[in-house]
Protein backbone atom coordinates (compact mmCIF):
# COMPACT_ATOMS: atom_id res chain seq x y z
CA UNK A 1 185.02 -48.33 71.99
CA UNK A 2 186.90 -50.81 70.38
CA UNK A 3 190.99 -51.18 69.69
CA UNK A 4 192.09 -48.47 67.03
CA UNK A 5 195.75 -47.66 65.80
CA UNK A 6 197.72 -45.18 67.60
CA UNK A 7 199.80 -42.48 66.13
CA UNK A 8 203.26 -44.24 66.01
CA UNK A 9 205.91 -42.46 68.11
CA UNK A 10 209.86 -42.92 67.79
CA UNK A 11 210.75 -46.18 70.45
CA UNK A 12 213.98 -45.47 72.61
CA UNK A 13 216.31 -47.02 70.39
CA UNK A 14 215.38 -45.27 67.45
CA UNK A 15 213.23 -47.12 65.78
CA UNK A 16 209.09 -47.26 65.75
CA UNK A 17 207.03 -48.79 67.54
CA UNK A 18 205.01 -51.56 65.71
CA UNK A 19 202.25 -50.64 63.87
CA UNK A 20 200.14 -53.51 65.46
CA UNK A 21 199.80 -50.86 68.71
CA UNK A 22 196.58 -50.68 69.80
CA UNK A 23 194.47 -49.09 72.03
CA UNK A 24 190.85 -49.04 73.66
CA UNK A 25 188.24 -47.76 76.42
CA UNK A 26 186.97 -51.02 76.65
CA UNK A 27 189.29 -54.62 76.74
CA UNK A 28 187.77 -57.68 75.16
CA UNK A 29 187.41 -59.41 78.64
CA UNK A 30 185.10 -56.71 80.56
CA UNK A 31 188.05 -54.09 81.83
CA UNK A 32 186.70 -50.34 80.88
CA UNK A 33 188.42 -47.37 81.58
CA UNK A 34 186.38 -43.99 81.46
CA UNK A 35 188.83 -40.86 80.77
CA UNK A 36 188.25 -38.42 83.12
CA UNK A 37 190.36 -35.40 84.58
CA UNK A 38 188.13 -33.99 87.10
CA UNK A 39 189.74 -34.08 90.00
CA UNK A 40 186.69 -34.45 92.10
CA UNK A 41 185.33 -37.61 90.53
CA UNK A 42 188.99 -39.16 90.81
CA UNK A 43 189.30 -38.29 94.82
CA UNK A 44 185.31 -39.62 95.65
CA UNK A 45 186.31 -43.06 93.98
CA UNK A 46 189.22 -43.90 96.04
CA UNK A 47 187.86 -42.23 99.57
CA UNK A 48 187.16 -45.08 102.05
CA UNK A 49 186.24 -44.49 105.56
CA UNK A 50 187.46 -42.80 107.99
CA UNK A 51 188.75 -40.39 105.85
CA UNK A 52 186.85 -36.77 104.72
CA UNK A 53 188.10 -35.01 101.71
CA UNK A 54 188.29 -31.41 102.70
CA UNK A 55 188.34 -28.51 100.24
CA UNK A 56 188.41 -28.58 96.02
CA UNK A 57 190.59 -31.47 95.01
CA UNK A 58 193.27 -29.90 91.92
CA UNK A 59 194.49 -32.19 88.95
CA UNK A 60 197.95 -32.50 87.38
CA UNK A 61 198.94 -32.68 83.92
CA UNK A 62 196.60 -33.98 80.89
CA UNK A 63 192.70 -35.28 81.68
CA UNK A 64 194.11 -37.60 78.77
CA UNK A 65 196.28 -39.43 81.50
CA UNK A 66 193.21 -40.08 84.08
CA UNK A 67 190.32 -41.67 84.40
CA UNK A 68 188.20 -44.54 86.27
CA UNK A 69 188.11 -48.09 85.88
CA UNK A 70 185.70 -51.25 86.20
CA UNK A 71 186.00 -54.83 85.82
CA UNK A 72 190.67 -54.62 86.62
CA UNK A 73 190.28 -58.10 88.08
CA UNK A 74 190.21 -59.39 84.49
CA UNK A 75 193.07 -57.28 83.51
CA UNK A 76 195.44 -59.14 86.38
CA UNK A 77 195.61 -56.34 88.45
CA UNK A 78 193.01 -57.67 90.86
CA UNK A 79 191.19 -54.77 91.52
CA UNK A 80 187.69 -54.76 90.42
CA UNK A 81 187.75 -50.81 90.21
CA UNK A 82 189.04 -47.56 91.13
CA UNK A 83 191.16 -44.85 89.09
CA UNK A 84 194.31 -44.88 86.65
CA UNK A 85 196.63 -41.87 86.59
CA UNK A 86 199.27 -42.26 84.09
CA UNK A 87 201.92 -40.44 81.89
CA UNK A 88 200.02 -41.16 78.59
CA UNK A 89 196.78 -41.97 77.24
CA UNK A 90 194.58 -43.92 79.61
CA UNK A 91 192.08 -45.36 77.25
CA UNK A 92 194.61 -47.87 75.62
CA UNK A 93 195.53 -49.57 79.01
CA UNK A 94 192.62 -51.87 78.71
CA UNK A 95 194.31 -53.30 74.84
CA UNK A 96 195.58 -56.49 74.77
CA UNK A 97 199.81 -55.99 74.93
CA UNK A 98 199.97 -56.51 71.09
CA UNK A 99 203.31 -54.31 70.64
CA UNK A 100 205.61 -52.70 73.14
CA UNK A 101 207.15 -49.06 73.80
CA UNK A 102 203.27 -46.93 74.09
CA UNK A 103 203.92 -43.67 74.24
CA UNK A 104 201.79 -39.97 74.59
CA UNK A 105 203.75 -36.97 74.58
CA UNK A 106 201.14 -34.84 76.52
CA UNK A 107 203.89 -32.05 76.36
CA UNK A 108 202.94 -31.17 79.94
CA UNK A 109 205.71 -30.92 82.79
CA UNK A 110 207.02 -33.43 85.03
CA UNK A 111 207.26 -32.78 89.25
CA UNK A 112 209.65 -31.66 91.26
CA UNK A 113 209.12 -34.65 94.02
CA UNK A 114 209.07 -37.07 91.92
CA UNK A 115 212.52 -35.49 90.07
CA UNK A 116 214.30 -36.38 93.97
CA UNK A 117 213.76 -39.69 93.41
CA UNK A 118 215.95 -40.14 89.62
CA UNK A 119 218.39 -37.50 90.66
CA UNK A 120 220.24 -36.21 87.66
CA UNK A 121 217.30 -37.35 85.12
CA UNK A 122 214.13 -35.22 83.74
CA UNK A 123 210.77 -35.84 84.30
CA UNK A 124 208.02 -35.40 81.88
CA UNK A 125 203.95 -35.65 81.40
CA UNK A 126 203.66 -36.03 85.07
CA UNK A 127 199.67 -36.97 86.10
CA UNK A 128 198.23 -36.81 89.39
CA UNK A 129 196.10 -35.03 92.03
CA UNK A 130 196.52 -33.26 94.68
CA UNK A 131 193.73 -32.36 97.88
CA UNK A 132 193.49 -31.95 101.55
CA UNK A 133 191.37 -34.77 104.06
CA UNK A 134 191.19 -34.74 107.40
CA UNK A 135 190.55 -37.52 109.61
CA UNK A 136 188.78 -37.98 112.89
CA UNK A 137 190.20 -38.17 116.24
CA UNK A 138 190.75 -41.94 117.56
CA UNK A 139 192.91 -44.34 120.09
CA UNK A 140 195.32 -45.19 116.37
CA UNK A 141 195.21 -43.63 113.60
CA UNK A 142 197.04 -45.72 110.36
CA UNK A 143 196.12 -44.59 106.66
CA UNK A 144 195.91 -47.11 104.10
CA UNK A 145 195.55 -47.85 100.50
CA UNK A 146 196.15 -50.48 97.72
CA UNK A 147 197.84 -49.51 94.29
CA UNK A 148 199.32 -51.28 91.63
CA UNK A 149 202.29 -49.70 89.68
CA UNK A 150 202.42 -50.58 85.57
CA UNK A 151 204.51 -49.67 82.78
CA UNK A 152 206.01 -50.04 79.20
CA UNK A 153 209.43 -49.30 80.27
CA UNK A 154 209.35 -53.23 81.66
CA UNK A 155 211.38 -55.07 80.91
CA UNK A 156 213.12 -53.78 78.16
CA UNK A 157 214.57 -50.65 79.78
CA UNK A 158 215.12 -51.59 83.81
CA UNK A 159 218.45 -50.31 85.08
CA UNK A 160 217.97 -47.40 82.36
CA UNK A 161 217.92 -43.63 82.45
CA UNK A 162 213.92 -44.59 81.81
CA UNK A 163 212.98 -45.13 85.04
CA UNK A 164 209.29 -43.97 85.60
CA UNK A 165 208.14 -43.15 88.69
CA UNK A 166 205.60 -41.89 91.10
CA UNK A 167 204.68 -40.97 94.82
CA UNK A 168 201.97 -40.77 96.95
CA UNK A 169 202.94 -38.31 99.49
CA UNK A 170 200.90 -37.60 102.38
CA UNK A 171 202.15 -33.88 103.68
CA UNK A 172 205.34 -34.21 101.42
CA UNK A 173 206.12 -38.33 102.98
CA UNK A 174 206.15 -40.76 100.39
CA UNK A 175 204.04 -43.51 101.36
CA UNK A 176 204.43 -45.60 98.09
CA UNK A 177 206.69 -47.91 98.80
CA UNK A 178 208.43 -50.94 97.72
CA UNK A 179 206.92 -53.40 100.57
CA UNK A 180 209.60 -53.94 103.61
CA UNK A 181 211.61 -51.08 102.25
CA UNK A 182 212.13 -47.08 102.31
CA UNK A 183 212.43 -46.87 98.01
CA UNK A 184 209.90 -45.56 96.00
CA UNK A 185 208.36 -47.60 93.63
CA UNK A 186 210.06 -46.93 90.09
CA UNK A 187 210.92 -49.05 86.70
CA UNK A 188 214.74 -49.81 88.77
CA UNK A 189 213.37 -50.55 92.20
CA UNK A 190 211.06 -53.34 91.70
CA UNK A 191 210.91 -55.46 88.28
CA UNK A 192 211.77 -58.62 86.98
CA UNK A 193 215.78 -58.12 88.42
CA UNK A 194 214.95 -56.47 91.64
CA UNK A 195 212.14 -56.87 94.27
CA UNK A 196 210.90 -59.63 91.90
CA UNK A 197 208.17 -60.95 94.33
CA UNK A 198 205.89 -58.40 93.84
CA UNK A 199 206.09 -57.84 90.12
CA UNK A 200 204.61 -59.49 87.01
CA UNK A 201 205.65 -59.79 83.62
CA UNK A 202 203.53 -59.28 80.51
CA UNK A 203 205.34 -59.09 77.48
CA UNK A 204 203.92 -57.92 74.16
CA UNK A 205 202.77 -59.88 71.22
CA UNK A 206 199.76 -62.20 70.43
CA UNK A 207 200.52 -64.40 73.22
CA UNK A 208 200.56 -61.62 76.32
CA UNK A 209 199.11 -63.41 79.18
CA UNK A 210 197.01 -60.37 80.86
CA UNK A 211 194.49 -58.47 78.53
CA UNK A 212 197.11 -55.21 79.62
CA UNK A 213 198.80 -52.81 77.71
CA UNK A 214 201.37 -52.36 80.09
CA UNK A 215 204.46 -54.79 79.61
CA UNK A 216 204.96 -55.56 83.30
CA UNK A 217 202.93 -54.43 86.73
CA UNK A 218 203.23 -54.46 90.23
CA UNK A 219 201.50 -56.70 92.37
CA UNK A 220 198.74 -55.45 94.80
CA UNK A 221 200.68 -53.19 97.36
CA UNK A 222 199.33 -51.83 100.10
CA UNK A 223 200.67 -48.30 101.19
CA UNK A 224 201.01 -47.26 105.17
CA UNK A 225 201.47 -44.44 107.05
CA UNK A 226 201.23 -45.29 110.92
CA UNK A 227 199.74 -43.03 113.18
CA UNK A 228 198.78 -40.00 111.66
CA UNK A 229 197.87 -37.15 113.99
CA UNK A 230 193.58 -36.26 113.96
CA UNK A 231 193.05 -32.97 111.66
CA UNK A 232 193.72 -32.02 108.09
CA UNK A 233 196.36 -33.09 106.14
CA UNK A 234 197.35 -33.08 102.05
CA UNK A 235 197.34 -35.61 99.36
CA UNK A 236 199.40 -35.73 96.37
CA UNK A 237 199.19 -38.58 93.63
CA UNK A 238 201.47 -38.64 90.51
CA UNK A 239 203.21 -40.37 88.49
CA UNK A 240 205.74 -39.71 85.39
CA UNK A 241 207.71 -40.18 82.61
CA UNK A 242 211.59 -40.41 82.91
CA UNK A 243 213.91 -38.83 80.38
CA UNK A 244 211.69 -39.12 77.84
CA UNK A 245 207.80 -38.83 77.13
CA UNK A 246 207.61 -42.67 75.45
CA UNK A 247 207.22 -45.83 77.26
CA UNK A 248 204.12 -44.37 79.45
CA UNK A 249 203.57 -45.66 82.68
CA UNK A 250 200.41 -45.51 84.92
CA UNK A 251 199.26 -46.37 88.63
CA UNK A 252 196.19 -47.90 89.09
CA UNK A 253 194.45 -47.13 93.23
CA UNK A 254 191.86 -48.83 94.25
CA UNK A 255 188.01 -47.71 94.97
CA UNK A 256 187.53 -47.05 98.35
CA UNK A 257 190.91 -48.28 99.47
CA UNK A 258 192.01 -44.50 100.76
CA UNK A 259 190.96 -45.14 104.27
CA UNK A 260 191.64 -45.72 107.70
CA UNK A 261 193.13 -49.28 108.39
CA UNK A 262 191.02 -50.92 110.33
CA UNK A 263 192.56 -53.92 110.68
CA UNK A 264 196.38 -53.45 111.02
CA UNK A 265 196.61 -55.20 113.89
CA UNK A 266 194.78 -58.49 112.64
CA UNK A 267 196.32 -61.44 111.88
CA UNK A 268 196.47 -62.26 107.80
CA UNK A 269 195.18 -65.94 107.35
CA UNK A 270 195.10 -65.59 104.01
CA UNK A 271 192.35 -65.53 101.33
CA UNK A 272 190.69 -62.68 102.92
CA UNK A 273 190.71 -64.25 106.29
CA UNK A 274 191.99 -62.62 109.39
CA UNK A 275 191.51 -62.93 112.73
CA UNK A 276 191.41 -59.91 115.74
CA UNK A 277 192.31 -61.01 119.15
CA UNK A 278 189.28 -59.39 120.41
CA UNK A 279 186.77 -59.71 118.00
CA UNK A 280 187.79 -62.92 116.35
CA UNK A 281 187.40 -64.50 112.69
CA UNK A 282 186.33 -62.80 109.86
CA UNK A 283 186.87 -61.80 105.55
CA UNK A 284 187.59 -58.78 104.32
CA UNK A 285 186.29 -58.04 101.48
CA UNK A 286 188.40 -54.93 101.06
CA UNK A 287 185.19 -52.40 100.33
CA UNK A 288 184.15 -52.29 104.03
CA UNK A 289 182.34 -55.14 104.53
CA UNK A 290 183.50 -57.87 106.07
CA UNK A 291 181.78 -61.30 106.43
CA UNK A 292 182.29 -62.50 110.70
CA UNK A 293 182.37 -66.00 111.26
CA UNK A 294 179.44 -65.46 114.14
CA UNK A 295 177.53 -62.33 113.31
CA UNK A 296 177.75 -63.01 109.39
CA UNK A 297 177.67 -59.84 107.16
CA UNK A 298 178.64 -56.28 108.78
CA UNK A 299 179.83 -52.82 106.83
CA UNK A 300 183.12 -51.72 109.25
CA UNK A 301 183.82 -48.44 109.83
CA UNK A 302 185.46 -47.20 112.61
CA UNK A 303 188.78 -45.03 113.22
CA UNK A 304 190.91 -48.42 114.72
CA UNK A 305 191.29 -52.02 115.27
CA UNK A 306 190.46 -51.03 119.07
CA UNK A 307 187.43 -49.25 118.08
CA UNK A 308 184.83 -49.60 115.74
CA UNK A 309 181.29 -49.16 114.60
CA UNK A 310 179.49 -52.00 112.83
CA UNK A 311 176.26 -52.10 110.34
CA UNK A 312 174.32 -54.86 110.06
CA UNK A 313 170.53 -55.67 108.10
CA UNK A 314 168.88 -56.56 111.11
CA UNK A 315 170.73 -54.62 113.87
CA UNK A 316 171.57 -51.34 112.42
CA UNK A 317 174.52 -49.58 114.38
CA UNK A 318 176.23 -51.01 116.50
CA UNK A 319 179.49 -49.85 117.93
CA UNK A 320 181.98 -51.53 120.45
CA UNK A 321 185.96 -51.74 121.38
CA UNK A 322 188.78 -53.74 122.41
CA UNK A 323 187.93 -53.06 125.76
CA UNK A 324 184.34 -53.60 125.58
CA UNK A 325 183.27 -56.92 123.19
CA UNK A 326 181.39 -58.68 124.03
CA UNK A 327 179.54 -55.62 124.56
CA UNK A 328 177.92 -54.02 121.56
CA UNK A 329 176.20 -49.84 122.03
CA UNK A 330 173.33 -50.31 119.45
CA UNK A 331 172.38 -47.03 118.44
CA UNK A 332 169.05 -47.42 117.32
CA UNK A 333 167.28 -46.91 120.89
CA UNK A 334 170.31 -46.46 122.99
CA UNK A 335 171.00 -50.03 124.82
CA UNK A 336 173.88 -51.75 125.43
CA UNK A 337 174.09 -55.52 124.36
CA UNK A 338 175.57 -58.47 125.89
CA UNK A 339 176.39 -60.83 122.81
CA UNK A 340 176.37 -64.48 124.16
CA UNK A 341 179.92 -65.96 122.33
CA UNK A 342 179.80 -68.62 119.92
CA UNK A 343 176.00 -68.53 119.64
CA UNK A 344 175.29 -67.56 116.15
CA UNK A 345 172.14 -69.15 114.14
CA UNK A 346 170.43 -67.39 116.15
CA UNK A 347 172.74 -64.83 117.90
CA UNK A 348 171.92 -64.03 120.87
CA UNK A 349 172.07 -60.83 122.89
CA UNK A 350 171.25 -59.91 126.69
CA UNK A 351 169.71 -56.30 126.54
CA UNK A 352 171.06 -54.18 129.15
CA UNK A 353 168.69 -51.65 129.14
CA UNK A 354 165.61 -54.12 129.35
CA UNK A 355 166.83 -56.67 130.84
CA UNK A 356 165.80 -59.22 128.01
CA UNK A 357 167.04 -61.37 125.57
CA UNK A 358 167.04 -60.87 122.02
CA UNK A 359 168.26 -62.91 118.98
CA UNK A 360 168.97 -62.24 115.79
């Protein structure tokens, strides 16, 4: 669907916003968004592994303010998909910024959480989910996800009772963070002012650099929680409207990202790159599969950096730890494999059980 005028709501200052608002399912450079409130749909796109949703998923607020999306790398957000909750309507996020100040009064309520972190100030047309997930016992156990945080209270309306906000809390802990601090992530706590290395500006007109609606976004951020006990535990996603329903505001999450971190305790190299003391050089792509230096393409899934189980084309499972590489279990028939170091194109592997080398 194509860009169509918006019904024109009253800006904060009184006036209108511009008539030259726009908004669409589907941006002129490939970025779709697919309005959806069912909460089970939402959860299943941003599960990763290691983690098992448990239960009915609920969903908060209007199915207006949710949906999935495909193709965000084009948008600047540099996702290539996952799901949008926001505080208005979803399908005009993928609009060029052509005027500022969107708003959707959804006339739904705002949360109580998210009300602790703008003491003194309403929320309203709060969006969000809510579910339980249990994870499996392991040596560490860190949770993980990326999000990006947008909104059209930038940059207009920083340091303002407008400050739009949400939380990811993980059995009532917010997890969504400004990086290397303890604040939430709100219009005041990271913008063009404040925490400036992580956001981005877009502002409106014919000239917006990001094919956006939003007039400023967050960065990639990745959200932690270290060492979560094994067992069941609950989700809650949302985001919201401060002091007034206009200037919406939306959180994008990642496909797959809601997972286990494997790799917290690899070295960042940058562009992808990181290396594990253990199990040395390799890319992550961010969906599971990473690309090794040595053994080439593998899906990781696994509970830890000091344990993990590996897929690969011509191997199947194999699974191995800190402790144990260069020893690999292979699944498949049972044997345990001695990979030879450094001897990829072929690789080659000493089979325990037979006695005989393989390669691969």
């Amino acid at each position: 669907m194509m860009c169509q005028p918006l019904n024109v709501l009253p800006s904060h200052n009184g006036l209108q916003c511009s008539a030259a608002l726009l908004f669409s399912a589907a941006g002129a450079h490939g970025f779709t968004v697919t309005q959806t409130g069912d909460p089970g749909t939402l959860v299943a796109e941003i599960l990763g592994p290691g983690v098992t949703l448990v239960g009915t998923p609920t969903f908060i607020g209007s199915a207006l303010g949710a949906g999935t999306f495909t193709g965000g790398a084009a948008s600047g957000i540099s996702m290539a998909q996952g799901i949008i909750l926001a505080s208005g309507d979803v399908s005009r996020a993928p609009c060029s910024n052509l005027g500022g100040e969107a708003g959707s009064d959804f006339g739904v309520p705002g949360d109580a959480d998210l009300g602790l972190f703008v003491p003194g100030y309403e929320t309203l047309d709060a969006s969000g989910l809510e579910f339980d997930f249990s994870v499996a016992p392991g040596p560490s156990l860190d949770l993980a996800f990326n999000f990006v945080f947008a909104s059209d209270e930038y940059h207009e309306y920083v340091d303002s009772r407008f400050n739009d906000v949400f939380g990811f809390f993980v059995d009532g802990l917010n997890i969504g963070l400004v990086p290397g601090t303890n604040l939430p992530v709100t219009v005041n706590t990271l913008n063009q002012q404040t925490n400036a290395a992580y956001y981005v500006n877009n502002p409106p007109g014919e000239s917006a650099p990001f094919a956006l609606e939003y007039d400023g976004f967050t960065k990639v951020i990745t959200a932690h929680l270290k060492g979560i006990a094994p067992g069941t535990h609950h989700m809650k996603l949302v985001v919201a409207d401060t002091s007034d329903s206009l200037g919406d505001s939306a959180v994008f999450i990642q496909a797959g990202s809601f997972s286990v971190d494997l790799w917290h305790d690899a070295t960042d190299l940058g562009g992808g790159w990181k290396w594990l003391s253990w199990f040395g050089y390799f890319n992550d792509t961010g969906t599971g599969w990473i690309y090794h230096n040595e053994h080439t393409w593998m899906l990781a899934v696994g509970t830890a950096t000091s344990s993990i189980w590996l897929w690969t084309p011509d191997m199947g499972w194999l699974w191995s730890s800190h402790t144990m590489y260069p020893y690999l279990y292979r699944d498949s028939d049972g044997a345990w494999l001695w990979y030879l170091l450094g001897s990829s194109g072929p690789r080659w592997f000493n089979n325990m059980k037979t006695g005989a080398w393989e390669s691969h």
